[in-house]
Protein backbone atom coordinates (compact mmCIF):
# COMPACT_ATOMS: atom_id res chain seq x y z
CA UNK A 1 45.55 6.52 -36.01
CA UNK A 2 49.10 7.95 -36.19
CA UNK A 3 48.34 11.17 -34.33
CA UNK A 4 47.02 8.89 -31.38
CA UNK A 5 49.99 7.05 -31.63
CA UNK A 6 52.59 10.06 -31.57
CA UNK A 7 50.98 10.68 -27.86
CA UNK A 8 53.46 11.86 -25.07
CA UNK A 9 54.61 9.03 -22.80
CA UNK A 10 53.72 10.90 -19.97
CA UNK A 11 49.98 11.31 -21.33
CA UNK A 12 49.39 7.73 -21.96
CA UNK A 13 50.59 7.04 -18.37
CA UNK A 14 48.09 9.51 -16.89
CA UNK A 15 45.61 8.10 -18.82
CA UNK A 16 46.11 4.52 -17.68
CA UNK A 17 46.42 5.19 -14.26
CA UNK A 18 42.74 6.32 -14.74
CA UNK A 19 41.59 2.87 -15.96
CA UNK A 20 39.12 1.12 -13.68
CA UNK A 21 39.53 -2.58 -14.95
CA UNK A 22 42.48 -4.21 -15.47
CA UNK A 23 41.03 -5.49 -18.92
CA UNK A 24 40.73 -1.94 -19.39
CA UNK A 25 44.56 -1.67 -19.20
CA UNK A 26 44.51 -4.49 -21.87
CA UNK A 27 42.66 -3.05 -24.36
CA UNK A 28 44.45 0.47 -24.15
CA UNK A 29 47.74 -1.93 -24.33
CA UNK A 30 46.20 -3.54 -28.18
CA UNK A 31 45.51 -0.28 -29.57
CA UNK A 32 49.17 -0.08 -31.04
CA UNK A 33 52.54 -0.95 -30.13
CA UNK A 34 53.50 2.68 -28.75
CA UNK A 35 50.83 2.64 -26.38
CA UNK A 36 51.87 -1.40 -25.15
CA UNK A 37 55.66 0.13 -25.03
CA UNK A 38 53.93 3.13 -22.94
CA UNK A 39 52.44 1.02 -20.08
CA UNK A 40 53.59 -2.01 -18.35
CA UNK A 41 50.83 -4.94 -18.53
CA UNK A 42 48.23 -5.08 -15.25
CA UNK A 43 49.86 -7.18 -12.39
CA UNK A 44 47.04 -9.87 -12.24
CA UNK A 45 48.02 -11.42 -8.30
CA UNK A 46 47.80 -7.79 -6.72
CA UNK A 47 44.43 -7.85 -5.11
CA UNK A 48 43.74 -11.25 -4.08
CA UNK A 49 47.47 -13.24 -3.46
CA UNK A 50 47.89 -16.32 -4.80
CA UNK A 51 47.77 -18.98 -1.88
CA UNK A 52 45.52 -21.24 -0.78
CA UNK A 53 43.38 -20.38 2.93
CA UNK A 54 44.13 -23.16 5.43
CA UNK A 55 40.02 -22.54 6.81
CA UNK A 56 39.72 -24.03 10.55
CA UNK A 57 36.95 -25.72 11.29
CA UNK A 58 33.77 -26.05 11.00
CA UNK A 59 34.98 -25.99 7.03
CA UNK A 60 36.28 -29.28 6.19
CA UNK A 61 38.04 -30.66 2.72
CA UNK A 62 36.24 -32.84 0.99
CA UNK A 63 39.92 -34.12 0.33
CA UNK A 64 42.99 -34.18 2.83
CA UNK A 65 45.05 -33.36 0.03
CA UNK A 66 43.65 -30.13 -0.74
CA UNK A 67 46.39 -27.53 1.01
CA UNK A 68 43.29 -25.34 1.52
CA UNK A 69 40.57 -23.38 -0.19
CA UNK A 70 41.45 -20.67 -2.94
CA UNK A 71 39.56 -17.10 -2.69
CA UNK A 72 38.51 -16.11 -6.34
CA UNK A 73 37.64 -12.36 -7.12
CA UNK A 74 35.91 -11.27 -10.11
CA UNK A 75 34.31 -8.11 -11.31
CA UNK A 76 30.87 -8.22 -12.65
CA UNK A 77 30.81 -6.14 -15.88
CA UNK A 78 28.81 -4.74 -18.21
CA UNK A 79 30.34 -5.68 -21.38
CA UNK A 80 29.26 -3.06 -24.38
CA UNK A 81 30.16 -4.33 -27.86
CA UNK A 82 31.24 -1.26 -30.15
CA UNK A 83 30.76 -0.54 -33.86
CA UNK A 84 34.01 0.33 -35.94
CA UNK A 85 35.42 3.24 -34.53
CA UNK A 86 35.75 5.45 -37.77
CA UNK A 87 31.93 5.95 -38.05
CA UNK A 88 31.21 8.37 -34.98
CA UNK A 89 27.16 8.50 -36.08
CA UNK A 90 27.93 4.69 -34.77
CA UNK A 91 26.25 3.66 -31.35
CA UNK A 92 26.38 0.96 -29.24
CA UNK A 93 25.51 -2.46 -31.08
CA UNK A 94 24.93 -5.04 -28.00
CA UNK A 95 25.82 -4.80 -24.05
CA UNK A 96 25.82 -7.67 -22.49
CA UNK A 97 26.44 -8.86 -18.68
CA UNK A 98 29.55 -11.18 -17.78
CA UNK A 99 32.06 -12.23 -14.64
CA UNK A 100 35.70 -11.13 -15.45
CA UNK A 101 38.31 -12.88 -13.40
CA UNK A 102 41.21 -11.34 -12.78
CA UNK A 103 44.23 -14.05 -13.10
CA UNK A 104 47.64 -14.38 -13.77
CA UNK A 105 49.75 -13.95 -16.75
CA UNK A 106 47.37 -11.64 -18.72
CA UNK A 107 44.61 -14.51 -19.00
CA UNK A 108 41.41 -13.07 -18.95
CA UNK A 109 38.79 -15.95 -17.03
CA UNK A 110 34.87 -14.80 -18.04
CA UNK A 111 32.03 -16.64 -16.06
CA UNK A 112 28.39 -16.20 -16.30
CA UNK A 113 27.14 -13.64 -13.62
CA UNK A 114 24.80 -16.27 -12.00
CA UNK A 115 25.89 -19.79 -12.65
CA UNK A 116 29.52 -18.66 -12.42
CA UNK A 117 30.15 -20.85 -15.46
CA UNK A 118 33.24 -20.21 -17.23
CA UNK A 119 32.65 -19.09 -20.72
CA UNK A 120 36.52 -18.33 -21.95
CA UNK A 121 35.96 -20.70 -25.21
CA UNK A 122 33.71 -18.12 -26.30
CA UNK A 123 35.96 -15.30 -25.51
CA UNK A 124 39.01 -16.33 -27.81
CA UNK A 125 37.74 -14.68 -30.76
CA UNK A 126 36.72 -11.52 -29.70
CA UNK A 127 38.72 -8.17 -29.71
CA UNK A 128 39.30 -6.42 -27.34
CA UNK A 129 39.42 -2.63 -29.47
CA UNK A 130 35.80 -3.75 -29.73
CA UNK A 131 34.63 -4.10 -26.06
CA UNK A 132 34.21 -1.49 -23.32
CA UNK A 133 33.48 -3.05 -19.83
CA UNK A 134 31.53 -1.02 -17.22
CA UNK A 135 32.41 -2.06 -13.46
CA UNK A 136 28.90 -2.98 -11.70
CA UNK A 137 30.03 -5.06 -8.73
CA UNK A 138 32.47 -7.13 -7.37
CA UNK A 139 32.20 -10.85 -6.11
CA UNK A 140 34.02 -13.37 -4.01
CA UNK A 141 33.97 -17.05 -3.90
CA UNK A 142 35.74 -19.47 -2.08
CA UNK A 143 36.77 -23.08 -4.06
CA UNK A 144 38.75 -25.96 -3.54
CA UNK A 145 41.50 -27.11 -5.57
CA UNK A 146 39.17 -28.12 -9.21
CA UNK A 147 36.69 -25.69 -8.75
CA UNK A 148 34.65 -27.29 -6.06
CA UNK A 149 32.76 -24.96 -4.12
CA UNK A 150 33.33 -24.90 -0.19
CA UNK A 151 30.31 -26.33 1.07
CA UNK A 152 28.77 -24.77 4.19
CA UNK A 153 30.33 -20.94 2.84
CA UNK A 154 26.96 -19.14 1.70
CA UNK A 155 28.61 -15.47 0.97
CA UNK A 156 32.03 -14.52 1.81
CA UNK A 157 33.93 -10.78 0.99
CA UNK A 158 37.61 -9.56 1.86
CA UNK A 159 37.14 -7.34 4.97
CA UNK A 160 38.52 -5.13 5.53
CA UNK A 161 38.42 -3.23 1.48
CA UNK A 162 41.59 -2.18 0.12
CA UNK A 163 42.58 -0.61 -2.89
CA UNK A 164 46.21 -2.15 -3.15
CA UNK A 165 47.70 -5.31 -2.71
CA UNK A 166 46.75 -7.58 0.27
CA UNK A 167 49.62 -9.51 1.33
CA UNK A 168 49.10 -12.75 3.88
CA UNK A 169 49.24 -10.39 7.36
CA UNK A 170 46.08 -8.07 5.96
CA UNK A 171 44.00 -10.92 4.40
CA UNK A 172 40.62 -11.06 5.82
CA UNK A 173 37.34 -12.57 5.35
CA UNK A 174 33.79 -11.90 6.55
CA UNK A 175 31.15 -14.57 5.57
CA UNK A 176 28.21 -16.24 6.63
CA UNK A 177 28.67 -19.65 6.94
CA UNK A 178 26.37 -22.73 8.03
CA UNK A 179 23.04 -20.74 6.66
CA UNK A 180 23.29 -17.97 9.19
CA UNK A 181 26.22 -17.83 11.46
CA UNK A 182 28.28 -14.57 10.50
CA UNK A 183 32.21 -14.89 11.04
CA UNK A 184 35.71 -13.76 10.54
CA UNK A 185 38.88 -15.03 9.73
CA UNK A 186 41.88 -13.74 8.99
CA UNK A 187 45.08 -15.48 7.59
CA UNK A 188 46.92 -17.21 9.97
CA UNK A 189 44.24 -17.64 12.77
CA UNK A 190 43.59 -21.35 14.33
CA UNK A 191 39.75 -20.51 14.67
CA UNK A 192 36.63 -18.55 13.35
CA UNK A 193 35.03 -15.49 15.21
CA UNK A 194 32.28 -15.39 15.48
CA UNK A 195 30.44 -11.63 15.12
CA UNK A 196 27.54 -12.17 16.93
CA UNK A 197 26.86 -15.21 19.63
CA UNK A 198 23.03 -14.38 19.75
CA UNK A 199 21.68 -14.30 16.37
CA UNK A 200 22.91 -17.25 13.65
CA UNK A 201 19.94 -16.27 11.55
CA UNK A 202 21.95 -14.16 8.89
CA UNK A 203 21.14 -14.41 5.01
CA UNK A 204 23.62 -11.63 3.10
CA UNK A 205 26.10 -9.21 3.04
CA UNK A 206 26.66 -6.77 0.69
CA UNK A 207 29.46 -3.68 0.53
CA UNK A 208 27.30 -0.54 0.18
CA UNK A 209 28.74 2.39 -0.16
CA UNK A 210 32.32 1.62 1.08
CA UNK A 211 30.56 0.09 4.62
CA UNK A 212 29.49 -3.80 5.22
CA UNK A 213 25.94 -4.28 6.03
CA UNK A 214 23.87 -7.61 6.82
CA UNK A 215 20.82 -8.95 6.82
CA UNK A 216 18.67 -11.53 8.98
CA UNK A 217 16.00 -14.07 7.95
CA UNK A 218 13.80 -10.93 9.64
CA UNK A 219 14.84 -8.12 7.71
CA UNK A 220 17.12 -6.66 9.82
CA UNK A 221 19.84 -4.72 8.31
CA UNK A 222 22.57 -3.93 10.35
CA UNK A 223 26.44 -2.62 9.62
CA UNK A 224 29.51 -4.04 10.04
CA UNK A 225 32.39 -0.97 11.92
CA UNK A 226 36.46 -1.52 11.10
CA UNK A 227 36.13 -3.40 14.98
CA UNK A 228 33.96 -5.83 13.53
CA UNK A 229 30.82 -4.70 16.09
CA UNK A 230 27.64 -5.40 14.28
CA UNK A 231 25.19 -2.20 14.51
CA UNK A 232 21.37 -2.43 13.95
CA UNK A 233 20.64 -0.07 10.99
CA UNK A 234 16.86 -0.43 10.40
CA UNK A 235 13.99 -1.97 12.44
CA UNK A 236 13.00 -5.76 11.57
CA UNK A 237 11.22 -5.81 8.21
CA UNK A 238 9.22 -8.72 9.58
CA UNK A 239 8.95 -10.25 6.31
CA UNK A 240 6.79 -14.02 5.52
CA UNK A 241 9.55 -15.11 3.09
CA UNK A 242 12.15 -17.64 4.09
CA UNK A 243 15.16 -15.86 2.35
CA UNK A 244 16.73 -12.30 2.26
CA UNK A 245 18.90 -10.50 0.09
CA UNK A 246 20.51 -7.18 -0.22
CA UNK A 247 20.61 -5.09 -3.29
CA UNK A 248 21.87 -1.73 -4.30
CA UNK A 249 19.96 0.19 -6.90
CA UNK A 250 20.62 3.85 -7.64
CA UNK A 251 22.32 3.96 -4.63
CA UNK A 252 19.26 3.16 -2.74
CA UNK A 253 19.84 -0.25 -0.31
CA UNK A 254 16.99 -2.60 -0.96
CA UNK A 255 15.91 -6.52 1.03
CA UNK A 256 14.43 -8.96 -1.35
CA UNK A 257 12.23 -11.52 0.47
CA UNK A 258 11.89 -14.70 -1.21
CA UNK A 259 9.06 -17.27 -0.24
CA UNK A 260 9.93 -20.59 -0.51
CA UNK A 261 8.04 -23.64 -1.13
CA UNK A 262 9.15 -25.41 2.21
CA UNK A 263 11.64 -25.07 5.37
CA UNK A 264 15.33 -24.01 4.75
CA UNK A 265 18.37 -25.71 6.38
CA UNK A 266 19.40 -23.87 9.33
CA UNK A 267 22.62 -23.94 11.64
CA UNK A 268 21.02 -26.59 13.99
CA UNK A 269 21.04 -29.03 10.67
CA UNK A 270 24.84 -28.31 10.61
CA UNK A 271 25.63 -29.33 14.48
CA UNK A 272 23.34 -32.60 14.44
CA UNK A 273 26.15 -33.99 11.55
CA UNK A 274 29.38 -32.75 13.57
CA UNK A 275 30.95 -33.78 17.10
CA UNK A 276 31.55 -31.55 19.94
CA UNK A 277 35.41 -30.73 18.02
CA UNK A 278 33.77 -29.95 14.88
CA UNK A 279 34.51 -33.12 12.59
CA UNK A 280 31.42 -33.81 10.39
CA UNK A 281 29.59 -37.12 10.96
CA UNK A 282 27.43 -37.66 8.06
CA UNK A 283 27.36 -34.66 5.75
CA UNK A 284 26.02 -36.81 3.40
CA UNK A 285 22.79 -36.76 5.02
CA UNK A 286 22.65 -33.20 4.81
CA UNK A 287 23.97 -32.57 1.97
CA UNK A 288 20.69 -35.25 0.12
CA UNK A 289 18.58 -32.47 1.42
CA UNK A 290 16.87 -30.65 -1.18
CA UNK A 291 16.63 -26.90 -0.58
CA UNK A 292 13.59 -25.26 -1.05
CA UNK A 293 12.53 -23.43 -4.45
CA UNK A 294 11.23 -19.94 -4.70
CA UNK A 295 7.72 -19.28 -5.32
CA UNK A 296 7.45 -15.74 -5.44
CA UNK A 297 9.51 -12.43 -3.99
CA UNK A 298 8.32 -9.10 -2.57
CA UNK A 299 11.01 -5.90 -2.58
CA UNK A 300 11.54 -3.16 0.06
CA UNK A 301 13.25 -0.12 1.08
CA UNK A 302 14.12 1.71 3.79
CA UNK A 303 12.87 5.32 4.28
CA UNK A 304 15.51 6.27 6.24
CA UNK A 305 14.02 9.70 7.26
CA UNK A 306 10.82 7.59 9.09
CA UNK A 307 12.50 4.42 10.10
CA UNK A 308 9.75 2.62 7.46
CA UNK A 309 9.60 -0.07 5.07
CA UNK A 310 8.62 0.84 2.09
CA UNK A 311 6.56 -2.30 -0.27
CA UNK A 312 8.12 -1.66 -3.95
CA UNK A 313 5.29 -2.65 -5.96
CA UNK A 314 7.62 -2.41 -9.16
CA UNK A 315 11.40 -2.32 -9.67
CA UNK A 316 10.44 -0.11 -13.35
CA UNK A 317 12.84 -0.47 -16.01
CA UNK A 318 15.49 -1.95 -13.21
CA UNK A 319 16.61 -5.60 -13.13
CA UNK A 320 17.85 -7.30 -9.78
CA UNK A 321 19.80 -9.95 -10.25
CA UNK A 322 20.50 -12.11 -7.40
CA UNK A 323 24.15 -14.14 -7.77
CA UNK A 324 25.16 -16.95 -5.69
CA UNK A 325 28.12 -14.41 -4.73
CA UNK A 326 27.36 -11.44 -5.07
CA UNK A 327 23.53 -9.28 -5.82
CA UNK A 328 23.13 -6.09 -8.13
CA UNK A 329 20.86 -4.66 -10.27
CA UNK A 330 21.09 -2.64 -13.93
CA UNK A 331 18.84 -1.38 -16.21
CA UNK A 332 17.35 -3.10 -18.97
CA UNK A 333 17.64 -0.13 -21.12
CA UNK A 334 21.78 -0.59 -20.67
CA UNK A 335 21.81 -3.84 -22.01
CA UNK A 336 20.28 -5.87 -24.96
CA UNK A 337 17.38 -8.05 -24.74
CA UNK A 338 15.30 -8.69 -21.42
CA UNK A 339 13.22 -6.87 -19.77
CA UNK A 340 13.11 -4.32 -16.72
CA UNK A 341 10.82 -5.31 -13.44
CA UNK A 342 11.79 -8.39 -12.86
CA UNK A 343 14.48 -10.61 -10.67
CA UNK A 344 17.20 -13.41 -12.08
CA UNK A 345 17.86 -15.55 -9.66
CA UNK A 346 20.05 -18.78 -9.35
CA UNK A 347 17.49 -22.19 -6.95
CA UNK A 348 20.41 -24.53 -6.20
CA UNK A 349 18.60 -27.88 -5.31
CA UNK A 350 21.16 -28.92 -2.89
CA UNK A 351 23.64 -26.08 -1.62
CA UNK A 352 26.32 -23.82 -1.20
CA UNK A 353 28.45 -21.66 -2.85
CA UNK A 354 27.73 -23.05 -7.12
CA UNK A 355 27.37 -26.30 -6.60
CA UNK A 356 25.73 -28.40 -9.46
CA UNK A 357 22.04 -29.01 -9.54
CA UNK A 358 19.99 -26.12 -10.02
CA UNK A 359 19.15 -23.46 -12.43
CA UNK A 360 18.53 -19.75 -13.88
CA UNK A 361 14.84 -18.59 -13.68
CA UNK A 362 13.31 -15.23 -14.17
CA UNK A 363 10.53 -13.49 -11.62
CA UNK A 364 8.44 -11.28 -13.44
CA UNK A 365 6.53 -8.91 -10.92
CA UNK A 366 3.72 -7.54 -13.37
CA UNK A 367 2.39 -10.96 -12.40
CA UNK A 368 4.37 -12.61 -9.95
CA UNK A 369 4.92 -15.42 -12.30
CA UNK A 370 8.35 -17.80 -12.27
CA UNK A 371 10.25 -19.30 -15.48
CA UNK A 372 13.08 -21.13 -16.04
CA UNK A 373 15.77 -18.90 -17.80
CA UNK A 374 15.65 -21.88 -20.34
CA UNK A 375 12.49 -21.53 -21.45
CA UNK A 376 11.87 -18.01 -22.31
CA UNK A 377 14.77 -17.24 -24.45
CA UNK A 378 14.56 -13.53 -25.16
CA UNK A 379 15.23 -13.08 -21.11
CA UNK A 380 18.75 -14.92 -21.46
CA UNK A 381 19.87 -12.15 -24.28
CA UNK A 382 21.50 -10.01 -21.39
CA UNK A 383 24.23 -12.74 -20.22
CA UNK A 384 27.06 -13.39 -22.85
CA UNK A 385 27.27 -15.75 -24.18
CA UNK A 386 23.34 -16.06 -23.43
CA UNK A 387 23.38 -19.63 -24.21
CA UNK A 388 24.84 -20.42 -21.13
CA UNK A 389 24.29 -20.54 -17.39
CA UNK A 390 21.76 -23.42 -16.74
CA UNK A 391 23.77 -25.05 -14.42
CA UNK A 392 27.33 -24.48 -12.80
């Protein structure tokens, strides 16, 4: 170890400036104290400031107290567990998935990837020389003060992307709110614009390939320009499920269409519990309403040289997980445990972003069957820690 430690100053900076993940920076940081001397620690309020969002209506507090909601970013990672470092015929011993939040003060916050349950107990003990996290996504979430999740918000990312700091002036959101009306906000304004005054029908966005793209409750995927126009992309996909999602694979865009065992809220439910200024009138009601549970999901993608939609009969060794802020997939060969061709999802009995009462369950498409994540064990071996995630 001495000869790595000897390294020029000037080397170990080059080579930290080339680190993805901030916990990256911390685990070059622990190798010895020459390399911690070498590089200052990670600034951990660069990309998303630390202040709360005064959101106008139709987003209430639960509370009056709360001075407004709080935008969390985390990075979903692939999080490979090495063997000791002096046997090089060594290879990877587990790989697991897990949320990394980025806070402040050098605290690392883990979460599962679905239930968004935080999981740092479990993290104490573990060291850091040993772990190598692979960047698969990123996610956003919006929370009150406590952790409760801002009802009404069903997806929400920073628009527009940057790769530095944000400061209150360039802070903006894009989200679907109200199970299908697509807005923005930006810091500072008294009101929410809406994108599009004709169609409050939209299920997901997703960042694909440094552009923002959407989709409808009919398959439509359309993008999202730096004016905040919304573009058709493909023709209606015309899908019988009640729920779309967008997923990148192998940097092919794909919809997931999920039936659903009965009718989903829709923006009318939202405007039959509010006046005409937007003050809610008996979210209660609304909120009692069960959602609907999935009962089985069908895959497409676009062939973008014939304007088709293409029926994926399997997804092969690829999983598709489907977060409550954020989709991706991986492949079940990358990780430990679980098995490719099939979908994690997250049924939330009653709503919005996280909220308590629901649970993990796993669609397997060799026979369009659904489990709970509970009862088939072996399938929970690619979360860490796998034991939890039932419920948020």
């Amino acid at each position: 170890m001495s000869q790595w430690a000897d390294l020029p100053k000037e080397l170990l900076e080059m080579i930290s400036k080339r680190l993805d993940l901030r916990v990256e920076v911390l685990r070059f940081r622990a190798v010895c104290s020459s390399w911690r001397c070498s590089v200052s620690p990670p600034s951990f309020d660069q990309e998303i400031p630390p202040f709360f969002l005064k959101l106008p209506p139709p987003i209430r507090a639960p509370d009056p107290i709360f001075a407004g909601a709080i935008l969390m970013q985390t990075t979903i990672c692939r999080m490979e567990f090495l063997c000791n470092y002096s046997n090089s015929s060594c290879s990877l011993s587990k790989s697991s998935l897990v949320k990394v939040g980025e806070s402040k003060h050098g605290k690392l916050q883990l979460f599962h990837p679905l239930s968004n349950q935080e999981t740092n107990d479990s993290f104490i003990s573990l060291n850091l020389l040993d772990l190598k996290f692979v960047q698969l996504s990123k996610a956003c979430l919006l929370k009150w003060p406590g952790g409760i999740s801002v009802f009404g918000i069903n997806k929400v990312v920073v628009f527009p992307l940057s790769g530095g700091c944000i400061d209150n002036c360039e802070l903006g959101i894009l989200a679907i709110y109200h199970e299908g009306k697509l807005g923005y906000w930006r810091y500072g304004d008294k009101e929410w614009t809406l994108l599009d005054d004709r169609n409050f029908e939209y299920d997901d966005i997703i960042v694909y390939k440094g552009q923002f793209y959407v989709v409808d409750r009919w398959g439509t995927v359309s993008w999202i320009d730096s004016s905040l126009k919304v573009i058709q992309y493909s023709p209606p996909l015309y899908g019988c499920g009640g729920q779309k999602n967008l997923v990148e694979s192998c940097g092919d865009l794909y919809v997931v269409d999920r039936y659903l065992d009965g009718e989903r809220r829709t923006w009318k439910d939202y405007e039959d519990v509010m006046d005409t200024n937007g003050n809610p009138l008996c979210f209660s009601r609304l909120m009692s309403k069960a959602r609907p549970m999935a009962v089985d999901f069908r895959v497409y993608k676009l062939d973008e040289e014939w304007g088709t939609w293409v029926d994926i009969k399997s997804l092969d060794d690829r999983i598709f997980i489907l977060g409550i802020d954020c989709s991706f997939s991986v492949s079940c060969r990358d990780l430990s445990g679980g098995k490719g061709n099939c979908i994690y999802f997250y049924d939330s009995l009653y709503g919005g972003q996280g909220m308590s009462g629901g649970a993990i369950h796993v669609f397997r498409f060799e026979d369009h069957s659904i489990d709970n994540l509970a009862l088939i064990p072996d399938f929970s071996e690619i979360f860490w820690p796998a034991n939890t995630g039932s419920s948020t």
